[in-house]
C-alpha atoms as a PDB file:
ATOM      1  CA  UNK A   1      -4.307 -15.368   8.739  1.00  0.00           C
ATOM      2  CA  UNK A   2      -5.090 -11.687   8.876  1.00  0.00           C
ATOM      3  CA  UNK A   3      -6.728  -9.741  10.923  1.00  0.00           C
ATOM      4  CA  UNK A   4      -8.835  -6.607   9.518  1.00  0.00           C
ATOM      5  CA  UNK A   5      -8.538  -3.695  12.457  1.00  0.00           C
ATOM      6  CA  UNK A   6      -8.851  -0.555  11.061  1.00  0.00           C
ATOM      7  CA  UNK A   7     -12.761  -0.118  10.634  1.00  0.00           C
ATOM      8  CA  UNK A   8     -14.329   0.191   6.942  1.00  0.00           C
ATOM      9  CA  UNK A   9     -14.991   3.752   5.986  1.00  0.00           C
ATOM     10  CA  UNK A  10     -12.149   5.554   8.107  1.00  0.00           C
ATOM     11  CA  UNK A  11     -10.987   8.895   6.371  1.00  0.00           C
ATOM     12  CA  UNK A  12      -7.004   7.353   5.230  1.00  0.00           C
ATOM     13  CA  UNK A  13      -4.476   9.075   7.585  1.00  0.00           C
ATOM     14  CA  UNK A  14      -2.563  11.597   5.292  1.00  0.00           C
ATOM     15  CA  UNK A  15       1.272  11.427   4.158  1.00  0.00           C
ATOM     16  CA  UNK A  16       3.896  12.731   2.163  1.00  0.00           C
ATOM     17  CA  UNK A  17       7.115  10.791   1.801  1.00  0.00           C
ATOM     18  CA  UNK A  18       9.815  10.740  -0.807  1.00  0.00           C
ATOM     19  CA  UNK A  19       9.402   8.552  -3.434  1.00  0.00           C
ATOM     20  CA  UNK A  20      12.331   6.776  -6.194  1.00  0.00           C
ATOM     21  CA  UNK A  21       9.737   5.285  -8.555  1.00  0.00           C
ATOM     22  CA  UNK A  22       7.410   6.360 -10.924  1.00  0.00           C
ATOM     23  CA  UNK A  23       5.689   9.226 -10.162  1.00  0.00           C
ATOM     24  CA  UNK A  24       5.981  12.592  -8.517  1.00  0.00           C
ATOM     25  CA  UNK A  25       8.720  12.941  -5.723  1.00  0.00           C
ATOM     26  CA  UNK A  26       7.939  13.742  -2.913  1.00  0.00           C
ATOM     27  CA  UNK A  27       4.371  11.916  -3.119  1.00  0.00           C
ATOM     28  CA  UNK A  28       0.979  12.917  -1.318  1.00  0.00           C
ATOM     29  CA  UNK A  29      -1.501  10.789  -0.539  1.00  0.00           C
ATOM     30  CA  UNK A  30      -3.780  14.195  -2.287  1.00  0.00           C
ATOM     31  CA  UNK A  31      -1.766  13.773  -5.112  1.00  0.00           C
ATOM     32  CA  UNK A  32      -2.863  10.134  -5.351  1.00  0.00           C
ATOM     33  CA  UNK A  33      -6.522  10.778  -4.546  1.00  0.00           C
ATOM     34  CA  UNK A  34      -6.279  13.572  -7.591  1.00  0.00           C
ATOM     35  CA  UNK A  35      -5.129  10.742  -9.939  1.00  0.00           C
ATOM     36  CA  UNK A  36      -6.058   7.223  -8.930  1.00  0.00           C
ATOM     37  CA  UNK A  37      -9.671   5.619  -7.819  1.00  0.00           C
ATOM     38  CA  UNK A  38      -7.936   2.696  -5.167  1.00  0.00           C
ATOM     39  CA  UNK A  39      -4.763   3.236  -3.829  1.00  0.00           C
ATOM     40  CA  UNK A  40      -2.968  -0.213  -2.359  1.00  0.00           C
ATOM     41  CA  UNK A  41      -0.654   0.214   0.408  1.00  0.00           C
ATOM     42  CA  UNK A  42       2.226  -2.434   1.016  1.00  0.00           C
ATOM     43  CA  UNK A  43       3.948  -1.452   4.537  1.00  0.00           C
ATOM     44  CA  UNK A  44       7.332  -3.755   3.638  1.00  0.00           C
ATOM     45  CA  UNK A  45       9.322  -5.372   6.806  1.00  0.00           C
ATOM     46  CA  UNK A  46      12.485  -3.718   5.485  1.00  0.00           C
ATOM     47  CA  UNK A  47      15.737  -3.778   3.081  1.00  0.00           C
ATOM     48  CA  UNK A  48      16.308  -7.315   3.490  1.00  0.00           C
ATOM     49  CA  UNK A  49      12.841  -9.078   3.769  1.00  0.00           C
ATOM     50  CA  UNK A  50      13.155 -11.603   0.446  1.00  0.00           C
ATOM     51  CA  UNK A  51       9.383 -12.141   1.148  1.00  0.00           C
ATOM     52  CA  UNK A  52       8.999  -8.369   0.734  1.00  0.00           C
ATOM     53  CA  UNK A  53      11.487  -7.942  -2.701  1.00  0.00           C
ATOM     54  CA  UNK A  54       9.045 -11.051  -4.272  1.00  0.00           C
ATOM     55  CA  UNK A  55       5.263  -9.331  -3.021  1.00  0.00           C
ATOM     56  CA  UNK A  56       6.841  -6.237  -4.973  1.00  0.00           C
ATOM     57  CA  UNK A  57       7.995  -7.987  -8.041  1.00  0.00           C
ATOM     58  CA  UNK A  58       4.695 -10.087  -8.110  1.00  0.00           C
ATOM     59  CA  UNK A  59       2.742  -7.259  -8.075  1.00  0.00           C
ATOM     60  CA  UNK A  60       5.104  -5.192 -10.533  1.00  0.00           C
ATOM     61  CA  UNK A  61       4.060  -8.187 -12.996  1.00  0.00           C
ATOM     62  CA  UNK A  62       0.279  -7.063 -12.209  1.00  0.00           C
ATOM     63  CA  UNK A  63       0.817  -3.726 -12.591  1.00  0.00           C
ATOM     64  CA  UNK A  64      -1.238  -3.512 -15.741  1.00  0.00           C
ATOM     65  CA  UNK A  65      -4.313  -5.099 -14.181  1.00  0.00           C
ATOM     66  CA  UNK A  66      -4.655  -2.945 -11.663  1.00  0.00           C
ATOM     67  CA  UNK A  67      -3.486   0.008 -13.836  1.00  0.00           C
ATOM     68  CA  UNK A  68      -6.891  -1.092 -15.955  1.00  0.00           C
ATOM     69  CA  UNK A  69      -9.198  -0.182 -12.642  1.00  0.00           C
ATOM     70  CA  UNK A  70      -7.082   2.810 -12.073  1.00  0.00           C
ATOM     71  CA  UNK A  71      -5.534   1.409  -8.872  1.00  0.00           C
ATOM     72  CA  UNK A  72      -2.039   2.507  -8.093  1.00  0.00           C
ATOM     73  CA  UNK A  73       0.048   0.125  -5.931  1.00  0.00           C
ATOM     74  CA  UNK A  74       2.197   1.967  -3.338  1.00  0.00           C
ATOM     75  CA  UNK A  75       4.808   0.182  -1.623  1.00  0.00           C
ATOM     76  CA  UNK A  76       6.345   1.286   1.242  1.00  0.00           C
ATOM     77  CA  UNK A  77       9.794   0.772   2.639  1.00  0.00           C
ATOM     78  CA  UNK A  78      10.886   1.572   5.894  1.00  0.00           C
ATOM     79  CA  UNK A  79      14.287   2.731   4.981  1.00  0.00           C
ATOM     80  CA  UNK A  80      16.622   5.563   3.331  1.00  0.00           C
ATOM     81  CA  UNK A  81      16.134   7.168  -0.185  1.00  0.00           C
ATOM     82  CA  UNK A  82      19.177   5.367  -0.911  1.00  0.00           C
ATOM     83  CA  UNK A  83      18.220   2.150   0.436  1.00  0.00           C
ATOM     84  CA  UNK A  84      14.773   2.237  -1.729  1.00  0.00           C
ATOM     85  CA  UNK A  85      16.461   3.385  -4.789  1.00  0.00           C
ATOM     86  CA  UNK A  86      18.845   0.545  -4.620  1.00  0.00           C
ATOM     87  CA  UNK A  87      15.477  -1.742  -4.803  1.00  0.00           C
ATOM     88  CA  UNK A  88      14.886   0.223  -7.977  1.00  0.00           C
ATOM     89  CA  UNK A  89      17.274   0.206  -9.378  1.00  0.00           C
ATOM     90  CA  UNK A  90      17.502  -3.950  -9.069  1.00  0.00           C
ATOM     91  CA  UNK A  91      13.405  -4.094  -9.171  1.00  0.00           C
ATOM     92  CA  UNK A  92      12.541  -1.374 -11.747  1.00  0.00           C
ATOM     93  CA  UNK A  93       8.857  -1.131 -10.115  1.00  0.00           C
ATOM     94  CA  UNK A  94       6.507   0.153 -12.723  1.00  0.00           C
ATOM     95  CA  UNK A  95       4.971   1.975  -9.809  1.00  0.00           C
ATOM     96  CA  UNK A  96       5.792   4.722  -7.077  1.00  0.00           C
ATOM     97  CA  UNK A  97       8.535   3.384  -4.711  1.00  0.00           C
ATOM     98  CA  UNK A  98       8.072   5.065  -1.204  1.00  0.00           C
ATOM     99  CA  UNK A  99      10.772   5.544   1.316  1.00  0.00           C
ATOM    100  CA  UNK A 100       9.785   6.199   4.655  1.00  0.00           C
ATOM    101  CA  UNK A 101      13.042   5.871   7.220  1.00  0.00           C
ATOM    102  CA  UNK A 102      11.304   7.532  10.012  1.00  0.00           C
ATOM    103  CA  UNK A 103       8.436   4.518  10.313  1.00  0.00           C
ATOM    104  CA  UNK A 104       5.656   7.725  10.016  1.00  0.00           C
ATOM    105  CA  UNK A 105       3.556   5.659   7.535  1.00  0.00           C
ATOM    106  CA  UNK A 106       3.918   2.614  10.281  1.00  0.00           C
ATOM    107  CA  UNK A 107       2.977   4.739  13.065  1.00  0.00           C
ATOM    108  CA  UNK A 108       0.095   5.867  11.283  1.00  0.00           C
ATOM    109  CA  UNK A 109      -1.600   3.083   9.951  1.00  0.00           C
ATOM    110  CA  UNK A 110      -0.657   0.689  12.485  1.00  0.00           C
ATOM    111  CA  UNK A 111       1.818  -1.718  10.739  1.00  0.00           C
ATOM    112  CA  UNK A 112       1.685  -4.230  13.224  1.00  0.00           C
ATOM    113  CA  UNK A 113       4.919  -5.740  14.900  1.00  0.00           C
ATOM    114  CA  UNK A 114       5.563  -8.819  16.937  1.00  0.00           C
ATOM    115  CA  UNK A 115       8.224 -10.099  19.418  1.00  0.00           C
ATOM    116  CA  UNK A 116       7.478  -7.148  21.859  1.00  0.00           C
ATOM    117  CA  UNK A 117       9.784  -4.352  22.857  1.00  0.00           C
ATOM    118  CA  UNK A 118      12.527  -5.990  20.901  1.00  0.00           C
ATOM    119  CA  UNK A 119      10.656  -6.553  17.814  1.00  0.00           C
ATOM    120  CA  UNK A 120       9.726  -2.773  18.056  1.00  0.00           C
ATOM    121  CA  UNK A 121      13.467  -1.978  17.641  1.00  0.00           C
ATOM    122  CA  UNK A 122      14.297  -4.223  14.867  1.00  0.00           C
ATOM    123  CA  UNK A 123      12.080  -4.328  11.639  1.00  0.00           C
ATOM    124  CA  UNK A 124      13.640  -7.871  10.342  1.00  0.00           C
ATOM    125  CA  UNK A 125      12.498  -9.798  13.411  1.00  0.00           C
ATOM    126  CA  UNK A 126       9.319  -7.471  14.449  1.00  0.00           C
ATOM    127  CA  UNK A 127       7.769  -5.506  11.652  1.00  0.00           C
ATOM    128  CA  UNK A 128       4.968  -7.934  10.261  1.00  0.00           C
ATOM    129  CA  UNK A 129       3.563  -6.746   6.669  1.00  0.00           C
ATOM    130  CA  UNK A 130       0.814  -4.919   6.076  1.00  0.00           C
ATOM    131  CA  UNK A 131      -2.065  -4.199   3.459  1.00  0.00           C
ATOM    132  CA  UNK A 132      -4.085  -0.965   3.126  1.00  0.00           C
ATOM    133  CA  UNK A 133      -6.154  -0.741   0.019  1.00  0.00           C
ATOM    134  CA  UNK A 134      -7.914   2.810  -0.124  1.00  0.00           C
ATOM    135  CA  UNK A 135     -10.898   4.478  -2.080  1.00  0.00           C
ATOM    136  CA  UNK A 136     -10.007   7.619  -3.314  1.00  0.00           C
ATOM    137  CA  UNK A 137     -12.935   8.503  -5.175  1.00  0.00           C
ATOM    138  CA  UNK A 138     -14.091  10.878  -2.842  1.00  0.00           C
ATOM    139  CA  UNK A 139     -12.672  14.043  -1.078  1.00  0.00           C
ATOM    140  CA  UNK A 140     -10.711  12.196   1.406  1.00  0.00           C
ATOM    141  CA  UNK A 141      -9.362   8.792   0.690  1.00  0.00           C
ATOM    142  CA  UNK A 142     -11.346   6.506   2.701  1.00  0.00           C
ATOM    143  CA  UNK A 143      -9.753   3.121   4.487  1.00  0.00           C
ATOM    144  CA  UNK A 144     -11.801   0.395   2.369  1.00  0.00           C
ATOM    145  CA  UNK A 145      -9.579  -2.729   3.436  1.00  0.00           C
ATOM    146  CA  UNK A 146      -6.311  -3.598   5.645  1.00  0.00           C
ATOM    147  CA  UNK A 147      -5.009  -7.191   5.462  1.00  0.00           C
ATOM    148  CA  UNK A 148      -2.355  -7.456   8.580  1.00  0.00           C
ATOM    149  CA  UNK A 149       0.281 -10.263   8.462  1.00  0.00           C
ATOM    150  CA  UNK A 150       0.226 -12.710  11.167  1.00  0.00           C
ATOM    151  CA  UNK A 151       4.131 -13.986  10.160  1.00  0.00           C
ATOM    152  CA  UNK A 152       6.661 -12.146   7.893  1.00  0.00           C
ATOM    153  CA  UNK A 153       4.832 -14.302   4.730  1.00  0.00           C
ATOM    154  CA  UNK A 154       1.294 -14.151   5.502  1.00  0.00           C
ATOM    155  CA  UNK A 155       0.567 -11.513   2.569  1.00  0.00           C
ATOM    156  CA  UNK A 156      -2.638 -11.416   0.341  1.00  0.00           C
ATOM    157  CA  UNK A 157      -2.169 -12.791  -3.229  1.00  0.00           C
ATOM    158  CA  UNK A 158      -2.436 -10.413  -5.723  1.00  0.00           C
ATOM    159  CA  UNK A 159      -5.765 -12.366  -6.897  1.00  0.00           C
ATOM    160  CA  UNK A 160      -7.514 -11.433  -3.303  1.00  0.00           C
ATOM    161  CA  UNK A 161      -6.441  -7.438  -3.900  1.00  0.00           C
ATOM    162  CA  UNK A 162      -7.776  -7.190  -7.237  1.00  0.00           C
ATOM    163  CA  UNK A 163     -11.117  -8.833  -6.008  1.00  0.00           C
ATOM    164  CA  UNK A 164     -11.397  -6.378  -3.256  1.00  0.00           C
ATOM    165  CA  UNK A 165     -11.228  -3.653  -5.596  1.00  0.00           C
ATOM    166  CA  UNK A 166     -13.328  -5.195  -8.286  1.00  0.00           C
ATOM    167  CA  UNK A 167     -16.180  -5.551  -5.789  1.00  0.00           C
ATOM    168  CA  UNK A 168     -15.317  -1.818  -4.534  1.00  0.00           C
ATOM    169  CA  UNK A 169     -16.144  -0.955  -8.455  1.00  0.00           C
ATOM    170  CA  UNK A 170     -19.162  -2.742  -8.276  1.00  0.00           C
ATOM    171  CA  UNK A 171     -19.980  -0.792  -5.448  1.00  0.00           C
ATOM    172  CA  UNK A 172     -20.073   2.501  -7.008  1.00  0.00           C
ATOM    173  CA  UNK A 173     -23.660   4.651  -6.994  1.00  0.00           C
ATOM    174  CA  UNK A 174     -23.997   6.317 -10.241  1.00  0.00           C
ATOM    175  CA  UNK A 175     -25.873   9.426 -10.242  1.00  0.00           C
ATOM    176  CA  UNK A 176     -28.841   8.481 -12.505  1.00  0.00           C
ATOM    177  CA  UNK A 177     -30.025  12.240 -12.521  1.00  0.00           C
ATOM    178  CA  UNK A 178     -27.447  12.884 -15.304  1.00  0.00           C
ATOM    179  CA  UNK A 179     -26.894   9.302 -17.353  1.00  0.00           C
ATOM    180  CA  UNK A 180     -29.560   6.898 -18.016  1.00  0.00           C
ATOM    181  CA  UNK A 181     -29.270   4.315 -15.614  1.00  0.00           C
END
């Protein structure tokens, strides 16, 4: 099962990373808060990860859905440019495709890892998945859930991610000073 570190309501550590999919290359995370209401993080294992090449394709089938609450879905690999075109050029991800060979994104949201020291040097048999969905409604995007993987399969089904952002809708104050409430 998961476990959900990063605290509720944490301003979303910023990035800019090149990107093969749809979208603008290279891609902010101010670009995406411009643009998008939720932004949904996937921090992939790596190249090879078949559990990783099916969370993308599952959620490229449920693109639309979360298109329809103006939710973008971001993953992001820890490899090349060439390595994540390659995935989309077999994938063809209706969505941004991030490629992030330096680990920053890792590093900066805490992608967690496993096996120790060597599992810190190999991403196949250390890097564990991760899930960061983020509000960016606001000024700053804000950290509004994190699912961390336990094993290299314990992801969140795509069900669980658009009920987090469905109740983050829900959520939403509207200024009744302007629009009858």
């Amino acid at each position: 099962m998961s476990s959900m570190d990063r605290p509720n309501g944490e301003v979303a550590p910023d990035f800019e990373l090149p990107n093969v999919g749809n979208g603008p290359d290279p891609l902010s995370l101010d670009r995406v808060v411009d643009e998008a209401d939720f932004a949904v993080l996937l921090l992939l294992r790596d190249y090879h990860c078949p559990k990783c090449k099916n969370q993308v394709q599952t959620l490229a089938e449920a693109a639309k859905q979360f298109a329809e609450m103006n939710a973008v879905i971001l993953p992001v690999l820890p490899e090349s440019v060439e390595r994540a075109r390659d995935w989309q050029e077999k994938f063809d991800l209706p969505f941004p495709l991030l490629a992030d060979a330096e680990k920053k994104i890792a590093d900066k949201y805490d992608q967690p890892t496993q096996l120790g020291v060597l599992g810190s040097l190999h991403d196949l048999i250390g890097r564990l998945p991760e899930v960061v969905i983020l509000d960016t409604r606001g000024d700053d995007a804000e950290v509004v859930y994190t699912y961390e993987g336990d094993s290299p399969g314990d992801r969140p089904a795509v069900e669980t991610l658009v009920s987090e952002i469905d109740e983050l809708q829900e959520t939403f104050v509207f200024d009744c000073s302007l629009v009858d409430c």
